[in-house]
PDB file of N, CA and C in Angstrom:
ATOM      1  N   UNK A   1     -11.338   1.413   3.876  1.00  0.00           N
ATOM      2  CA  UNK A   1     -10.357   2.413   3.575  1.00  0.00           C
ATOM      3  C   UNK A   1      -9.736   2.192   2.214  1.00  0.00           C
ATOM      4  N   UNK A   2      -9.460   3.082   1.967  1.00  0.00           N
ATOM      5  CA  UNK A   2      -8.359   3.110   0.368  1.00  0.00           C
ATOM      6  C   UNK A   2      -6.990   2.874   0.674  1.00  0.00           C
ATOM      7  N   UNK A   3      -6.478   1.526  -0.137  1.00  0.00           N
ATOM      8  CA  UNK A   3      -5.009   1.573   0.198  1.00  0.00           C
ATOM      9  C   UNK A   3      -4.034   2.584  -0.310  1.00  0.00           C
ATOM     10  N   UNK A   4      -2.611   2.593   0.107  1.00  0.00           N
ATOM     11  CA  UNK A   4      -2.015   3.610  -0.474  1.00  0.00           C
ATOM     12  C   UNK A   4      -1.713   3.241  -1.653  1.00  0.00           C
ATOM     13  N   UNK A   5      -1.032   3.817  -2.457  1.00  0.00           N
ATOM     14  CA  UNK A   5      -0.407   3.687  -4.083  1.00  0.00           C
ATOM     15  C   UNK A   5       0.442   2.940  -3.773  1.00  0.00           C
ATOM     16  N   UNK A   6       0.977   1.983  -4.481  1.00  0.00           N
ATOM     17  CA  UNK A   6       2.343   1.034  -4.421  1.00  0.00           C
ATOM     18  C   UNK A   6       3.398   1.240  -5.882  1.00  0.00           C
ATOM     19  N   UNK A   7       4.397   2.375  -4.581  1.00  0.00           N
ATOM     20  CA  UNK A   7       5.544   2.876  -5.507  1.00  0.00           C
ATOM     21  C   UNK A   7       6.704   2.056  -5.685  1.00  0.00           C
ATOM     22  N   UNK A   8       7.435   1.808  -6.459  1.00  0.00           N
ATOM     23  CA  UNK A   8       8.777   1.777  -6.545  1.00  0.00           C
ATOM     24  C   UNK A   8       9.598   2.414  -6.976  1.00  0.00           C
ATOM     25  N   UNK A   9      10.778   3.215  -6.720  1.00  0.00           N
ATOM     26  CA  UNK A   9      11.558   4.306  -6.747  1.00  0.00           C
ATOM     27  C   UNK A   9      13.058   3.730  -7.065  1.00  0.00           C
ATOM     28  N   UNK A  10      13.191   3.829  -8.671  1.00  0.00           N
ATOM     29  CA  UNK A  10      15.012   3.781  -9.153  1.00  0.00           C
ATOM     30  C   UNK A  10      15.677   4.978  -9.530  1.00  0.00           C
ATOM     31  N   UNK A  11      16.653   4.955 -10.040  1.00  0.00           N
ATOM     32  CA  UNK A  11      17.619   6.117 -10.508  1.00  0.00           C
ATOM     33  C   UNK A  11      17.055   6.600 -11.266  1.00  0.00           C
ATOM     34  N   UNK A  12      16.264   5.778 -12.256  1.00  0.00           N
ATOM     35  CA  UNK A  12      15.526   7.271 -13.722  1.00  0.00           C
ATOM     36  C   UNK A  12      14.017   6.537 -13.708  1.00  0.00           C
ATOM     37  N   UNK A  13      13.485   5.877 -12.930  1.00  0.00           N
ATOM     38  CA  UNK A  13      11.934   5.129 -12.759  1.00  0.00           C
ATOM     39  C   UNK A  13      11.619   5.364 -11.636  1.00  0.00           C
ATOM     40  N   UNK A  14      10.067   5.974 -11.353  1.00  0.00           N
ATOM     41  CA  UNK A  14       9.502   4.993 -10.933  1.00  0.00           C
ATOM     42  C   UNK A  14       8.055   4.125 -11.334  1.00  0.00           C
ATOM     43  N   UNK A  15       8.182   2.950 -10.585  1.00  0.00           N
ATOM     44  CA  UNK A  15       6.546   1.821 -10.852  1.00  0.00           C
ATOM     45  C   UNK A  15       5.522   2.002 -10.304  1.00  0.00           C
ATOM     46  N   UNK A  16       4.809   2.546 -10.655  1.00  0.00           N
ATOM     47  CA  UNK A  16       3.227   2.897 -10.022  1.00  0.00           C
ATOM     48  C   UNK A  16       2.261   1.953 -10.401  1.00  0.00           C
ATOM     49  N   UNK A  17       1.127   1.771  -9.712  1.00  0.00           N
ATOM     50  CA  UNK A  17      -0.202   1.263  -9.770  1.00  0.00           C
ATOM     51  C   UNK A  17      -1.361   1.922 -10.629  1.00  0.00           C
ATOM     52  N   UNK A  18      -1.853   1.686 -11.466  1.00  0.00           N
ATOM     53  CA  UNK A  18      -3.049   1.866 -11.612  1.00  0.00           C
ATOM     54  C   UNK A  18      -4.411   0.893 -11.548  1.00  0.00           C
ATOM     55  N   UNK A  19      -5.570   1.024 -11.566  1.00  0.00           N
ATOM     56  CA  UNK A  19      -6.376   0.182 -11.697  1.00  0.00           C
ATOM     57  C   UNK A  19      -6.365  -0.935 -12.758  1.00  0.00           C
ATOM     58  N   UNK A  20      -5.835  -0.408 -13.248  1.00  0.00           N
ATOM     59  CA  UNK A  20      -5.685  -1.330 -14.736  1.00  0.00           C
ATOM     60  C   UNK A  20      -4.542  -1.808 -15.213  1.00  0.00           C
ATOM     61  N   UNK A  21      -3.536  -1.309 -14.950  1.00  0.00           N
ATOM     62  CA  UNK A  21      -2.233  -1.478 -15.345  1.00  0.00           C
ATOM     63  C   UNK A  21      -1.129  -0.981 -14.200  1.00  0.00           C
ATOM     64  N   UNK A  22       0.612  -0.991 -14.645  1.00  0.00           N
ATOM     65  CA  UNK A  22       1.380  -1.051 -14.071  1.00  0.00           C
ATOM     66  C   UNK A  22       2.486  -0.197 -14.718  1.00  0.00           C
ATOM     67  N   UNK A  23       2.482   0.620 -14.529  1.00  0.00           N
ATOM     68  CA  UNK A  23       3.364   1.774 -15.420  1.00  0.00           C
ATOM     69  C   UNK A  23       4.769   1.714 -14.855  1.00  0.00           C
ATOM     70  N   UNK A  24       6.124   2.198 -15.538  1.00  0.00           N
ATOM     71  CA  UNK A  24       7.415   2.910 -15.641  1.00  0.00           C
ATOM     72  C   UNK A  24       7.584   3.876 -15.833  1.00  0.00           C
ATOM     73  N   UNK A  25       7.166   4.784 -15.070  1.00  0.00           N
ATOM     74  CA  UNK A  25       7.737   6.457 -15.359  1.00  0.00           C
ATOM     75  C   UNK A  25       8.902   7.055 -15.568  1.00  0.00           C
ATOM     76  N   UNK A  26       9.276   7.985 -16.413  1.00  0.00           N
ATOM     77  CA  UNK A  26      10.568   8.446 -16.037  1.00  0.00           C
ATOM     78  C   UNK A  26      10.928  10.119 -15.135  1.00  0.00           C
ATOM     79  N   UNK A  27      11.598   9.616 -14.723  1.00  0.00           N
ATOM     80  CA  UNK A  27      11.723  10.463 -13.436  1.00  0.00           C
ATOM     81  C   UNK A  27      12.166  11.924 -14.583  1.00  0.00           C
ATOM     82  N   UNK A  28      12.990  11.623 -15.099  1.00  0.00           N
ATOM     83  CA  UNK A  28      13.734  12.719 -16.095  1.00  0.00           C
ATOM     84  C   UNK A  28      12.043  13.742 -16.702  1.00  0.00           C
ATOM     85  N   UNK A  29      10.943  13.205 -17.791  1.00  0.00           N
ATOM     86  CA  UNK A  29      10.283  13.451 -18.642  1.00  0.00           C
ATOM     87  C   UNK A  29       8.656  13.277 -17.799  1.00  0.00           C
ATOM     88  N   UNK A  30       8.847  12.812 -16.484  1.00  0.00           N
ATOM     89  CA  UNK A  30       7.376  12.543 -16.400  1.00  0.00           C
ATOM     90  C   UNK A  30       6.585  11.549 -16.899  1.00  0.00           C
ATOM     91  N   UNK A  31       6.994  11.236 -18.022  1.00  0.00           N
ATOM     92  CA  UNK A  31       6.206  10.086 -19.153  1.00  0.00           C
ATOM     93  C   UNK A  31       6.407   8.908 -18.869  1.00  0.00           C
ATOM     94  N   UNK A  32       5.236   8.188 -18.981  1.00  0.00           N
ATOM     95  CA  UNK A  32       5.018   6.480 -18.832  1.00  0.00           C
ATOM     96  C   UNK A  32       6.256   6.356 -20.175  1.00  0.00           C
ATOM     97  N   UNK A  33       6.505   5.088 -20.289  1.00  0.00           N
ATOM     98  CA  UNK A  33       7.963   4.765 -20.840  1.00  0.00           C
ATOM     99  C   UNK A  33       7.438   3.263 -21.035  1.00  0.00           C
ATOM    100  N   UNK A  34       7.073   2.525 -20.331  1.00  0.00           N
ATOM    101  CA  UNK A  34       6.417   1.127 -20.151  1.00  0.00           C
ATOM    102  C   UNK A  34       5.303   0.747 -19.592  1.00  0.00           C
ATOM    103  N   UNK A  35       4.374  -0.152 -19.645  1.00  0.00           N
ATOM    104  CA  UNK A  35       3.290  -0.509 -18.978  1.00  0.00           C
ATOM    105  C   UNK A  35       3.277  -2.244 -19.434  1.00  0.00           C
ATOM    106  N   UNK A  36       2.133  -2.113 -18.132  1.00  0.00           N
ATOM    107  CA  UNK A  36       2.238  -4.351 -18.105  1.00  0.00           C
ATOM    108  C   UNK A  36       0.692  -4.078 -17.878  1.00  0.00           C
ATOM    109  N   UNK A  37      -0.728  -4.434 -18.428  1.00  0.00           N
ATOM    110  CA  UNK A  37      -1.783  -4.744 -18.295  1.00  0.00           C
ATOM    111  C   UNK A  37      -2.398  -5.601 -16.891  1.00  0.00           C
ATOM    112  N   UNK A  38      -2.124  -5.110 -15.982  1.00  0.00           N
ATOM    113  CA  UNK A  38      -2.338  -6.127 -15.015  1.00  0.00           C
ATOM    114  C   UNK A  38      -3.055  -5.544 -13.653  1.00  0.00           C
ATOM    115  N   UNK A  39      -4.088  -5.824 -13.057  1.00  0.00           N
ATOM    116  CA  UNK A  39      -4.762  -4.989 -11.679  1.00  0.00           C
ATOM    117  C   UNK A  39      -3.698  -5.381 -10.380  1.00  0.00           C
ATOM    118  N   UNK A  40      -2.647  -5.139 -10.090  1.00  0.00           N
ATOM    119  CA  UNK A  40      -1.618  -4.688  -9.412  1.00  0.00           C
ATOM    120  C   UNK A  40      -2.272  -5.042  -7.582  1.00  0.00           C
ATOM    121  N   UNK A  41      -1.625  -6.328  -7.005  1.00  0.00           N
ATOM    122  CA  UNK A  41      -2.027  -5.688  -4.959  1.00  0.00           C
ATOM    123  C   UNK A  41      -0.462  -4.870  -4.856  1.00  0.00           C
ATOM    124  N   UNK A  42       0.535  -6.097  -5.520  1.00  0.00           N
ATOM    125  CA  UNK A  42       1.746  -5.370  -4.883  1.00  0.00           C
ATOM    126  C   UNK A  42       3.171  -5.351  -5.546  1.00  0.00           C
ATOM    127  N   UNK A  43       3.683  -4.525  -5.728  1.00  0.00           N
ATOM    128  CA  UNK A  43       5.068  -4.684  -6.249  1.00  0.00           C
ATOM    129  C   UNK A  43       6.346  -4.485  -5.449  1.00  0.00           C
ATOM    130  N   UNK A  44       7.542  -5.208  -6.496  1.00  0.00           N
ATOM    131  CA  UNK A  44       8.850  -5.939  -5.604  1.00  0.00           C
ATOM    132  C   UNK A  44       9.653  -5.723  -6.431  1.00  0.00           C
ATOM    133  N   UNK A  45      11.025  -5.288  -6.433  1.00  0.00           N
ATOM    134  CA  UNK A  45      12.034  -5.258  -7.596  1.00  0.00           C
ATOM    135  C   UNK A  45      13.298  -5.437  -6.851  1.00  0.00           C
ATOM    136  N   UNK A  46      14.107  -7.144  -7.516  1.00  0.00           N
ATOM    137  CA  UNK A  46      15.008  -7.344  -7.209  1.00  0.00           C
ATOM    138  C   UNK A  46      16.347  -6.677  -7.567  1.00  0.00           C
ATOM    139  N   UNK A  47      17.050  -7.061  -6.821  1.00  0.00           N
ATOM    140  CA  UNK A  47      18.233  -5.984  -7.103  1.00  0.00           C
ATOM    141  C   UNK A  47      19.219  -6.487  -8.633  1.00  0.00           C
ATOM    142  N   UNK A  48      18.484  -7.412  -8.891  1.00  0.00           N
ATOM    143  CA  UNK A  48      18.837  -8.358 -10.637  1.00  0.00           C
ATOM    144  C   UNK A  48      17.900  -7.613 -11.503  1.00  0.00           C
ATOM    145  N   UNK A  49      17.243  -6.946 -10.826  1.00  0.00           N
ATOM    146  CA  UNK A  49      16.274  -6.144 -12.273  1.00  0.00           C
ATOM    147  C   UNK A  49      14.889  -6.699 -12.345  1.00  0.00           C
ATOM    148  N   UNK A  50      14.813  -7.795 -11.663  1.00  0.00           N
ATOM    149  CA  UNK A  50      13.284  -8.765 -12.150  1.00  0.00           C
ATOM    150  C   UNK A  50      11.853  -7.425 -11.105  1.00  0.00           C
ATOM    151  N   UNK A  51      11.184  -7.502 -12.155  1.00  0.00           N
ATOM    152  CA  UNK A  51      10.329  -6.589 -11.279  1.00  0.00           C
ATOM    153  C   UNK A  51       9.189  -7.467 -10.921  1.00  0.00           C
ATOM    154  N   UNK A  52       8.693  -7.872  -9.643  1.00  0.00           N
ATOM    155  CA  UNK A  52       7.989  -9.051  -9.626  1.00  0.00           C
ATOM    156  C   UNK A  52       6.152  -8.193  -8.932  1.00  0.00           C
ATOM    157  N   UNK A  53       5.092  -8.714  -9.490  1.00  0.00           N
ATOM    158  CA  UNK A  53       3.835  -7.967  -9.566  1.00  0.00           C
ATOM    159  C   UNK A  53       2.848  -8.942  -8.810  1.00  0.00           C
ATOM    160  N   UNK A  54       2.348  -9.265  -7.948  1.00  0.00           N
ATOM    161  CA  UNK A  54       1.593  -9.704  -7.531  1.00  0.00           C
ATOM    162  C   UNK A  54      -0.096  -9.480  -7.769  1.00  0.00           C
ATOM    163  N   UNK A  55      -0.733 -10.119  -8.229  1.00  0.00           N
ATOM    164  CA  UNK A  55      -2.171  -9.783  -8.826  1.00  0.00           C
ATOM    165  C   UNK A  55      -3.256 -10.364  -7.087  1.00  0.00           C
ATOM    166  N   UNK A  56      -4.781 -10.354  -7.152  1.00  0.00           N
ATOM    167  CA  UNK A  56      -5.404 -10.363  -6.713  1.00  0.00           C
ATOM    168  C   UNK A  56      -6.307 -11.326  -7.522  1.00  0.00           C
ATOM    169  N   UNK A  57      -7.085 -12.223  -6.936  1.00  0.00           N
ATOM    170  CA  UNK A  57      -8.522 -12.971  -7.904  1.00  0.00           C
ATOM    171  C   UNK A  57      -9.117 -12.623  -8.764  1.00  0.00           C
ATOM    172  N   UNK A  58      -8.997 -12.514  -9.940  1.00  0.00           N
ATOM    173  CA  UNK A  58      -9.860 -12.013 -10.985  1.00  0.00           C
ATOM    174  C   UNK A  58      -9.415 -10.597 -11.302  1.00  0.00           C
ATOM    175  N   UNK A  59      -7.802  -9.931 -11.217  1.00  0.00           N
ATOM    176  CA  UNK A  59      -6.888  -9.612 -11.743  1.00  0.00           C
ATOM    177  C   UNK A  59      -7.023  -9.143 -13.319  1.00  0.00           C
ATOM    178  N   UNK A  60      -6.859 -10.504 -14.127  1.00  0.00           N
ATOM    179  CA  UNK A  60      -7.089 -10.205 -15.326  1.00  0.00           C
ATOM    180  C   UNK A  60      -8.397 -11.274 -16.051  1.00  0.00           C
ATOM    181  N   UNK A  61      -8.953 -11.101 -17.080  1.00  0.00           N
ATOM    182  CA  UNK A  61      -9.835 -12.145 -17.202  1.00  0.00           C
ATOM    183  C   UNK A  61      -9.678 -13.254 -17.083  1.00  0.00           C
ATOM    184  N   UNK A  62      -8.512 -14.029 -17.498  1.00  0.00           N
ATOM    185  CA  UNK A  62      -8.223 -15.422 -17.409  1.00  0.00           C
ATOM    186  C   UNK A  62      -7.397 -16.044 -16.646  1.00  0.00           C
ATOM    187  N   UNK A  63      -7.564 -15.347 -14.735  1.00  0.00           N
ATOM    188  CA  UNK A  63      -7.181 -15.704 -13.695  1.00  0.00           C
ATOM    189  C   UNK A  63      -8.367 -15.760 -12.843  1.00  0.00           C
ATOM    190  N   UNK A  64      -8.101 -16.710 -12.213  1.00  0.00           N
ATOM    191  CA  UNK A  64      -9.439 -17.215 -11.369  1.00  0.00           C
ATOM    192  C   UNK A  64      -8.588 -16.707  -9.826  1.00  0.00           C
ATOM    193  N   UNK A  65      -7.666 -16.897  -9.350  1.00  0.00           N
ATOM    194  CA  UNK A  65      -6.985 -17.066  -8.032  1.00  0.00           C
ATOM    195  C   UNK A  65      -5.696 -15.912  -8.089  1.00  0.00           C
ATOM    196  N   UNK A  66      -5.268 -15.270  -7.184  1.00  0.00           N
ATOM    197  CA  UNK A  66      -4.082 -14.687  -6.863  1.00  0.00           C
ATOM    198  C   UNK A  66      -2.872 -15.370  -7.738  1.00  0.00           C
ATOM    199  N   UNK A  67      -1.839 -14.355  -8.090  1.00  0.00           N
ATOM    200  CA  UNK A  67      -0.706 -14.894  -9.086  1.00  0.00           C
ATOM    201  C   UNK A  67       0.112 -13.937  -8.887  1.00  0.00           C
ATOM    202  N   UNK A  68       1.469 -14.407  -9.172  1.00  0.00           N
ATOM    203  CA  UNK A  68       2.966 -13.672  -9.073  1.00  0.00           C
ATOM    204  C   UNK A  68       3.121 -13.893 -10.602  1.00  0.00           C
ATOM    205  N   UNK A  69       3.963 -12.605 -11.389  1.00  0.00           N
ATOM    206  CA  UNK A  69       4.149 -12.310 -12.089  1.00  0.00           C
ATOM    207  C   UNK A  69       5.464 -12.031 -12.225  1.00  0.00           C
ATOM    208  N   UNK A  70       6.598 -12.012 -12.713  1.00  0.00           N
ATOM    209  CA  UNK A  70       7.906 -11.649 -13.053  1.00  0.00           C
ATOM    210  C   UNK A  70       8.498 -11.321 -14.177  1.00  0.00           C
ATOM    211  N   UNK A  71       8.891 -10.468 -14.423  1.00  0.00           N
ATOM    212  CA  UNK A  71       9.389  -9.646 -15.297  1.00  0.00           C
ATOM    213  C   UNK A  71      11.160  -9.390 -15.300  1.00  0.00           C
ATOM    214  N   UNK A  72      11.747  -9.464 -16.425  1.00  0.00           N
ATOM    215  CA  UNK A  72      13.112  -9.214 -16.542  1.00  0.00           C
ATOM    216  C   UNK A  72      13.210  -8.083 -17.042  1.00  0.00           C
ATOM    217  N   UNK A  73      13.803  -6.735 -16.218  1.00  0.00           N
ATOM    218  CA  UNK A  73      13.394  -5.849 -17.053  1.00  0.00           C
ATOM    219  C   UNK A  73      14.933  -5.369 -17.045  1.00  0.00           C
ATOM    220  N   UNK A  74      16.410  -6.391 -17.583  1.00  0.00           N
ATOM    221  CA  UNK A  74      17.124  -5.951 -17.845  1.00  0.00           C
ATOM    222  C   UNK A  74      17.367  -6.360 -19.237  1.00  0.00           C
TER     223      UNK A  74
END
C-alpha cells in the first residue's frame, strides 16, 4: 500500500513530504517558502519550534541507517 502524506499544520505553514525533500508552505500564498533535502518517513514539531524529521536507510547518500534530524526553525 501507499502511505499517507505526512502533514504538519501551523498558523501560516504547513510541512509536507515529498520524495525528495521536505517543504514549508504558506498557507496565506500557496508557495513553498522553505525546503530541507531529505527522503522524509516522518515528521514532529515541538511546541519550541524544533521541527524534528526522521529519515529511513539510505535517505540521503551519505546515510547508511535510519536518522533523526532537528531543526530550529525559530
Amino acid at each position: 500500500g501507499v502511505a499517507a502524506p505526512n502533514l504538519i499544520v501551523t498558523d501560516n505553514l504547513v510541512f509536507v513530504c515529498s520524495a525528495t525533500q521536505v517543504y514549508a508552505v504558506s498557507l496565506s500564498t500557496h508557495k513553498p517558502v522553505w525546503s530541507y533535502p531529505v527522503k522524509a518517513a516522518a515528521l514532529a514539531l515541538s511546541p519550541s519550534g524544533v521541527l524534528y524529521i526522521t529519515t529511513s536507510a539510505g535517505a540521503t547518500p551519505d546515510s547508511a541507517g535510519a536518522s533523526l534530524i532537528a531543526i530550529n526553525l525559530k
